[in-house]
N, C-alpha and C. Protein backbone atom coordinates (compact mmCIF):
# COMPACT_ATOMS: atom_id res chain seq x y z
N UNK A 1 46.78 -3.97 12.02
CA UNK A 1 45.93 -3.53 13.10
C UNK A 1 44.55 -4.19 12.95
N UNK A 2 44.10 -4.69 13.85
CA UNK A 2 42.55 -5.05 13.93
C UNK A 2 41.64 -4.35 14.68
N UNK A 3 40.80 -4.32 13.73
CA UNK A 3 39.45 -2.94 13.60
C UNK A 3 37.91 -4.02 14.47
N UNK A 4 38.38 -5.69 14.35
CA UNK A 4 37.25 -6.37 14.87
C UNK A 4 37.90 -7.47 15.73
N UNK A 5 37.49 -7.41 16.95
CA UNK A 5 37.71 -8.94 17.42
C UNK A 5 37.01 -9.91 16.93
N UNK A 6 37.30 -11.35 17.30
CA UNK A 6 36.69 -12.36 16.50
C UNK A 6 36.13 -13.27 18.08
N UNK A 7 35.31 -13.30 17.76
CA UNK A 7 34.86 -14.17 19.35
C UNK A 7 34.66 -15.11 19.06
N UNK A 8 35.23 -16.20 19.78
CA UNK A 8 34.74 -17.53 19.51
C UNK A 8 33.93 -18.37 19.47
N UNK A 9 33.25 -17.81 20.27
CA UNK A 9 31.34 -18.42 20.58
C UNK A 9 30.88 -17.69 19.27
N UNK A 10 31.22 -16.42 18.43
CA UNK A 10 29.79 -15.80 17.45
C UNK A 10 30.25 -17.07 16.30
N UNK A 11 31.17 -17.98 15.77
CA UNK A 11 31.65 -18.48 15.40
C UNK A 11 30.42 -19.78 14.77
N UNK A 12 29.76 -20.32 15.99
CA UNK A 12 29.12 -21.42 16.16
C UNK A 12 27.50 -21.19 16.42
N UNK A 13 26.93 -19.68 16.65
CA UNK A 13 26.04 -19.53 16.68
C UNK A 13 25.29 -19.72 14.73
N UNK A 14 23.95 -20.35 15.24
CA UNK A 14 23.21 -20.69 14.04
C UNK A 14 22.19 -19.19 13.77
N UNK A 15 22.14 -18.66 13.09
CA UNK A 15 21.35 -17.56 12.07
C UNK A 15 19.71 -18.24 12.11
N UNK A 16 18.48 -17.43 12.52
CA UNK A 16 17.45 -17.67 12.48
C UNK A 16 16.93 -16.83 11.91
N UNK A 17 15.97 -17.30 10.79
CA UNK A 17 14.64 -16.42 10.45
C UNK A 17 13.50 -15.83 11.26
N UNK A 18 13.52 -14.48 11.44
CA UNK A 18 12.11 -13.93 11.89
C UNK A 18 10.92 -14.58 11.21
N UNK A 19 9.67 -14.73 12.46
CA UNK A 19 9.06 -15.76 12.09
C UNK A 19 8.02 -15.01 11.73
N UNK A 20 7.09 -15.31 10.42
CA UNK A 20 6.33 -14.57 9.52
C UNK A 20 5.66 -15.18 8.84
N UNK A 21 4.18 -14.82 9.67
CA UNK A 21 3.00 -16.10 9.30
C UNK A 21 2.31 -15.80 8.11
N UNK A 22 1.67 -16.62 7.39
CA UNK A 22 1.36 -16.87 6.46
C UNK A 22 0.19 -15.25 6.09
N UNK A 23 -0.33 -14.38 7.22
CA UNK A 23 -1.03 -13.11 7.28
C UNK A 23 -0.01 -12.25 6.80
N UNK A 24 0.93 -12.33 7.46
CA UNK A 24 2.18 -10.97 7.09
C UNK A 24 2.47 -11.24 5.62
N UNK A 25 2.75 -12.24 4.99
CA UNK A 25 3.65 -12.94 4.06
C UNK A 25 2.41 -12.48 2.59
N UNK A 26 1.10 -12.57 2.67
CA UNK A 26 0.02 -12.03 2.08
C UNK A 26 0.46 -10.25 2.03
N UNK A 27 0.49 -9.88 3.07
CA UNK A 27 0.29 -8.19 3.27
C UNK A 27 1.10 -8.15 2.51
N UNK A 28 2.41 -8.23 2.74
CA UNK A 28 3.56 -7.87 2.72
C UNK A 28 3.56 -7.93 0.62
N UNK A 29 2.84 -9.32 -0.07
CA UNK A 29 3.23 -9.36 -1.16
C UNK A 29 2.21 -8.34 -1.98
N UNK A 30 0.88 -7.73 -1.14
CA UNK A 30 0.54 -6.92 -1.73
C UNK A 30 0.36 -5.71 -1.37
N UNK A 31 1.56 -5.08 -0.42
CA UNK A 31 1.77 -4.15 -0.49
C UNK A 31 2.87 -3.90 -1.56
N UNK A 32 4.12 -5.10 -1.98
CA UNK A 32 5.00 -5.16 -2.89
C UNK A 32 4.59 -4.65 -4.16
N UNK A 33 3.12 -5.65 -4.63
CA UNK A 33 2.74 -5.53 -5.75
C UNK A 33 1.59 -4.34 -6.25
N UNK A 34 1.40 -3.16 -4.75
CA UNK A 34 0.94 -1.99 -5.05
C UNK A 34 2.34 -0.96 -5.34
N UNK A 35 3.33 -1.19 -4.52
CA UNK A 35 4.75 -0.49 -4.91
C UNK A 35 5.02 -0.76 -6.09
N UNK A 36 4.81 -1.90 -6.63
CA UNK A 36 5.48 -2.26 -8.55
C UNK A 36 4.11 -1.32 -8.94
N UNK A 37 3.58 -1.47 -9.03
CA UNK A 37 2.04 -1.10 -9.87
C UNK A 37 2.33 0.30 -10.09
N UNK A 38 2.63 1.18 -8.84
CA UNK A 38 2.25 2.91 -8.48
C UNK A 38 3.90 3.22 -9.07
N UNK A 39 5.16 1.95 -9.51
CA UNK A 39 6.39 2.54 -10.17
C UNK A 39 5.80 2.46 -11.39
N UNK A 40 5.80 1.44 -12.31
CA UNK A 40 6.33 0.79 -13.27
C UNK A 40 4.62 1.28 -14.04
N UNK A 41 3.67 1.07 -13.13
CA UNK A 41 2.88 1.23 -14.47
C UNK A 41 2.09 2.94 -14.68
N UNK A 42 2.31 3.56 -13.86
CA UNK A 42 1.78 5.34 -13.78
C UNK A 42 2.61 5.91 -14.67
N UNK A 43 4.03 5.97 -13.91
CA UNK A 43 5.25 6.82 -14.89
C UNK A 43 6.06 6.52 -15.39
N UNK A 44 5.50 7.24 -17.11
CA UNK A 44 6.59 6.76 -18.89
C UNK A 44 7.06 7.95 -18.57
N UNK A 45 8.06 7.53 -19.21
CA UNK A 45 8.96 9.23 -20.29
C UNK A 45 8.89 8.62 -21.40
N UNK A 46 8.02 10.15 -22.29
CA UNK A 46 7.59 9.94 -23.69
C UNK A 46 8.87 11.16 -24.26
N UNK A 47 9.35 10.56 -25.28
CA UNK A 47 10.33 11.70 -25.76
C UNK A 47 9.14 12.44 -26.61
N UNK A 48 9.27 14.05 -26.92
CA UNK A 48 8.31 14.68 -27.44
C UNK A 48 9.76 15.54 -28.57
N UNK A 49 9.15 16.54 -29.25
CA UNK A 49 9.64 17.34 -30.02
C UNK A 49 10.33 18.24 -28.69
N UNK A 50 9.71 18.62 -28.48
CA UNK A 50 9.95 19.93 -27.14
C UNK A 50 10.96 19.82 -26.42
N UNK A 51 11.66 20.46 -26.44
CA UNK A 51 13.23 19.67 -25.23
C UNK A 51 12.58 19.73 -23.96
N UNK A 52 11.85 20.81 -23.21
CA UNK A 52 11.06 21.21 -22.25
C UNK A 52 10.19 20.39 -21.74
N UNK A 53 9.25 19.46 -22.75
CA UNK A 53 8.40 18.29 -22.65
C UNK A 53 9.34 17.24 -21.99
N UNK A 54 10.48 16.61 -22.43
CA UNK A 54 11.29 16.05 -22.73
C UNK A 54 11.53 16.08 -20.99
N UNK A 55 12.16 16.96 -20.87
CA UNK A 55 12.56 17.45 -19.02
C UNK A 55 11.88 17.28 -18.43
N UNK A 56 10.78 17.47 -18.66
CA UNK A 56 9.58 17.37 -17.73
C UNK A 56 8.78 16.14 -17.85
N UNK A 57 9.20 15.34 -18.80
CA UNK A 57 8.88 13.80 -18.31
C UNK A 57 9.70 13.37 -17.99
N UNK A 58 11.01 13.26 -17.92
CA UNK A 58 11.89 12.72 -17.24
C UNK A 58 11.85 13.11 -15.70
N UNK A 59 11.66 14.30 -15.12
CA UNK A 59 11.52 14.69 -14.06
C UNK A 59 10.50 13.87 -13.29
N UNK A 60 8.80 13.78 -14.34
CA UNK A 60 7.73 12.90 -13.52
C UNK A 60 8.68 11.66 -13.53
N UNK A 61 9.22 11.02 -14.23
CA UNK A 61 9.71 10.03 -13.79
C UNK A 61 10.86 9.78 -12.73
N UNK A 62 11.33 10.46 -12.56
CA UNK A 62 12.43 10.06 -11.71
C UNK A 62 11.89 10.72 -9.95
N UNK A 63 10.40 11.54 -10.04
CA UNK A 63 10.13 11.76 -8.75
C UNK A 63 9.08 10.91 -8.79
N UNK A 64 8.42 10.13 -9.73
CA UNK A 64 7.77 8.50 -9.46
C UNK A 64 8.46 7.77 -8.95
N UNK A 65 9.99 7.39 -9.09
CA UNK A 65 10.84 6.59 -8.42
C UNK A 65 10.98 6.95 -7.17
N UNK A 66 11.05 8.14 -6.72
CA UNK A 66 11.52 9.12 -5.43
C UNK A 66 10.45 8.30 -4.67
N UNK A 67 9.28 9.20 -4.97
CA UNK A 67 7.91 8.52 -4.48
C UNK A 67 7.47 7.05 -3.90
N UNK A 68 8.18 6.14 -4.73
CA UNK A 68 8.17 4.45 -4.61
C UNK A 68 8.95 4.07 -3.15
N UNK A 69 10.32 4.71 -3.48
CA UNK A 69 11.25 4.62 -2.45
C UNK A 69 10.81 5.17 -0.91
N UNK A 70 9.94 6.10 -1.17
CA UNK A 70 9.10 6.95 -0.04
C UNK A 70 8.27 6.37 0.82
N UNK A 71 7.58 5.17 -0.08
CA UNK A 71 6.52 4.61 -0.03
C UNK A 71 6.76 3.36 0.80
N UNK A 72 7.82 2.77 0.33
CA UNK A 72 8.72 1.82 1.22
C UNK A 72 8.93 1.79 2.18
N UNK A 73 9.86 2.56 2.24
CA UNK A 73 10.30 3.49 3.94
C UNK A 73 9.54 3.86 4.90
N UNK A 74 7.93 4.81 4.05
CA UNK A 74 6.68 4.47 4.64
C UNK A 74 5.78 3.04 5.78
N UNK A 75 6.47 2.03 4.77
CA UNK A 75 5.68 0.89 5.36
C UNK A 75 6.80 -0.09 6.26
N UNK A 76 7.89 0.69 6.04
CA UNK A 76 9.24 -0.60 6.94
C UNK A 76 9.09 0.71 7.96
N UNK A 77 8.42 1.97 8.08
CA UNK A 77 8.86 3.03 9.55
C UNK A 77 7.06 2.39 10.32
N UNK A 78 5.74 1.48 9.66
CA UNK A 78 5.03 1.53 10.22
C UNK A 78 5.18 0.37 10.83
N UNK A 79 5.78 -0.88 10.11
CA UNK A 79 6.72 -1.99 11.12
C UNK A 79 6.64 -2.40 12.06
N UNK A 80 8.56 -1.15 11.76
CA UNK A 80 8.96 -0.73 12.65
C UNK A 80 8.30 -0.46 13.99
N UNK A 81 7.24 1.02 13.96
CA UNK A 81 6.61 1.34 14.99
C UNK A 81 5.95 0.43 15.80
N UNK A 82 4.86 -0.54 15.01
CA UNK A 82 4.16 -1.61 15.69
C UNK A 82 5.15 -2.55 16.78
N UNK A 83 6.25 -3.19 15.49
CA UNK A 83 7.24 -3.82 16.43
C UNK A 83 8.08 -3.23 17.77
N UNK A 84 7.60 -1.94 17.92
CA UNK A 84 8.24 -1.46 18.60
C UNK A 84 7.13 -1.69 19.60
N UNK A 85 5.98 -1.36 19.37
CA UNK A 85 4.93 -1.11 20.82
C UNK A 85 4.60 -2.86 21.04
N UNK A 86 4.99 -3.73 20.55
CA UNK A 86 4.90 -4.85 20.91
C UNK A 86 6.23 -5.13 21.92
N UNK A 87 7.05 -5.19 21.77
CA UNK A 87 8.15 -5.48 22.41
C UNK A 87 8.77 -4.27 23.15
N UNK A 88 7.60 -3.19 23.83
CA UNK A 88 8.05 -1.93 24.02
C UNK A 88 9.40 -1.61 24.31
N UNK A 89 10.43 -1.47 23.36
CA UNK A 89 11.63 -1.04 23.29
C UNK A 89 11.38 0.44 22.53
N UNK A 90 12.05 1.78 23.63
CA UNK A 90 11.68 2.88 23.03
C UNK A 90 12.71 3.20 21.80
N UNK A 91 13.82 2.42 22.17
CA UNK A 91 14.91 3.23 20.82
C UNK A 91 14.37 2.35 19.63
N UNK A 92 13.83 1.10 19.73
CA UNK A 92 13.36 1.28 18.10
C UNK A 92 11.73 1.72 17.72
N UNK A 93 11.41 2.17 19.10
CA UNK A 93 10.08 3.20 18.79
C UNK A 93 10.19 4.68 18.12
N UNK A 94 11.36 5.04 18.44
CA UNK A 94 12.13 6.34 18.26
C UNK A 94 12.69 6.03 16.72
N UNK A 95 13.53 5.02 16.13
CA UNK A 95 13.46 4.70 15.40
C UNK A 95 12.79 4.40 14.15
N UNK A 96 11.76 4.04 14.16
CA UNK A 96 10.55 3.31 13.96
C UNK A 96 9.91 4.98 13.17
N UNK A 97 9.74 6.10 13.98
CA UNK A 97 9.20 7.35 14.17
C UNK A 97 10.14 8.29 13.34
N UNK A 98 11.02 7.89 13.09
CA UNK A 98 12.23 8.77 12.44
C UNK A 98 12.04 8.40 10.82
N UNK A 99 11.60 7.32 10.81
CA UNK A 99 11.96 6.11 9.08
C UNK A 99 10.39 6.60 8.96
N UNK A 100 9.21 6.35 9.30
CA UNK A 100 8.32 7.03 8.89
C UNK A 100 7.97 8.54 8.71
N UNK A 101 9.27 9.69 9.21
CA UNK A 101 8.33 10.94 9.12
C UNK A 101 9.88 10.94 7.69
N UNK A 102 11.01 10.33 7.62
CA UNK A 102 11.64 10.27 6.67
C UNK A 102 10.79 9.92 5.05
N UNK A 103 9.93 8.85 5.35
CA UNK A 103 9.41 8.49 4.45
C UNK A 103 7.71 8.84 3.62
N UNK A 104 7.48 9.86 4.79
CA UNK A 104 6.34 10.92 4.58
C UNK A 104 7.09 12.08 3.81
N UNK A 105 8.30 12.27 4.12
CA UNK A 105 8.93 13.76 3.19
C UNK A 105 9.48 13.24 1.86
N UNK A 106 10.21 11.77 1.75
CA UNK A 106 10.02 11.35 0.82
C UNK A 106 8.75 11.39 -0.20
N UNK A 107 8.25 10.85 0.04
CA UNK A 107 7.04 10.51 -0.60
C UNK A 107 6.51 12.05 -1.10
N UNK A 108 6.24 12.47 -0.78
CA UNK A 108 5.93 14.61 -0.90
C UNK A 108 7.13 15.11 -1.14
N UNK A 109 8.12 14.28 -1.96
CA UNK A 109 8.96 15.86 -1.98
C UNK A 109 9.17 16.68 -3.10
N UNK A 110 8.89 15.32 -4.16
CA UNK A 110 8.19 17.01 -5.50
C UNK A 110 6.84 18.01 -4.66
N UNK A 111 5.87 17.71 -3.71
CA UNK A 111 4.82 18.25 -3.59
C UNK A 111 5.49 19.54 -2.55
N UNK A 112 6.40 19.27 -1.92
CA UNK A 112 7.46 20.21 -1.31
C UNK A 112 8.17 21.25 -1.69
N UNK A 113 9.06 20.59 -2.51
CA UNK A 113 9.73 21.32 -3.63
C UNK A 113 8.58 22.62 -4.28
N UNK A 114 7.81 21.80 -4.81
CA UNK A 114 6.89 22.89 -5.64
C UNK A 114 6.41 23.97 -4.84
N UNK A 115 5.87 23.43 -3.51
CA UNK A 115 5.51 24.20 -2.57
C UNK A 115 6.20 25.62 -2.11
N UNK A 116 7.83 25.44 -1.77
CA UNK A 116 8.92 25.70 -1.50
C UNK A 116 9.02 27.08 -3.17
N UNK A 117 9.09 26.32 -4.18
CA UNK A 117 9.83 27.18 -5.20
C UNK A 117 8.64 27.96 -5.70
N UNK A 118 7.28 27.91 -5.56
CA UNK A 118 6.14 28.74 -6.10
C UNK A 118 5.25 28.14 -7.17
């Protein structure tokens, strides 16, 4: 059974790069290299005596990662949005609006959590 047709024209079409001027290509590497910075250099896990210590740096660490990923999603939903009011297409404005309030709860969701549990 086939799940895809195969068209014969997508066959011969050539693949283009979105075009991304030498301004974006700057932003873009230092917004990268504030995302490495706010992972890799804020949050260690230090093993301690304490099993409790122990948990609880592993925890800052793995909602430093949460956070990073948050942070991302943050800046591909603000994009998004722009690219959207440029080429006013509402479904990837709607889009666009969904990946950023995704990536605002990311980003807060130990600050949530805590909020949430007391």
């Amino acid at each position: 059974m086939k799940l895809f047709k195969k068209n014969e024209n997508s066959q011969n079409k050539a693949t283009q790069k979105l075009p991304m001027g030498r301004k974006g290509r700057k932003a873009f590497a230092v917004y990268a290299a504030l995302v490495c910075c706010m992972v890799f250099g804020t949050t260690t896990a230090f093993a301690a005596n304490d099993p409790i210590a122990v948990v609880n740096n592993l925890s800052n660490f793995i909602f430093g990662l949460i956070k990073a990923v948050g942070m991302i999603m943050l800046g591909f939903g603000i994009v998004q949005v722009g690219l959207s009011l440029k080429s006013h297409d509402p479904s990837q404005r709607a889009n666009g609006f969904l990946t950023l309030a995704g990536g605002v709860v990311i980003t807060f969701a130990k600050e949530i959590l805590t909020l949430i549990t007391g």
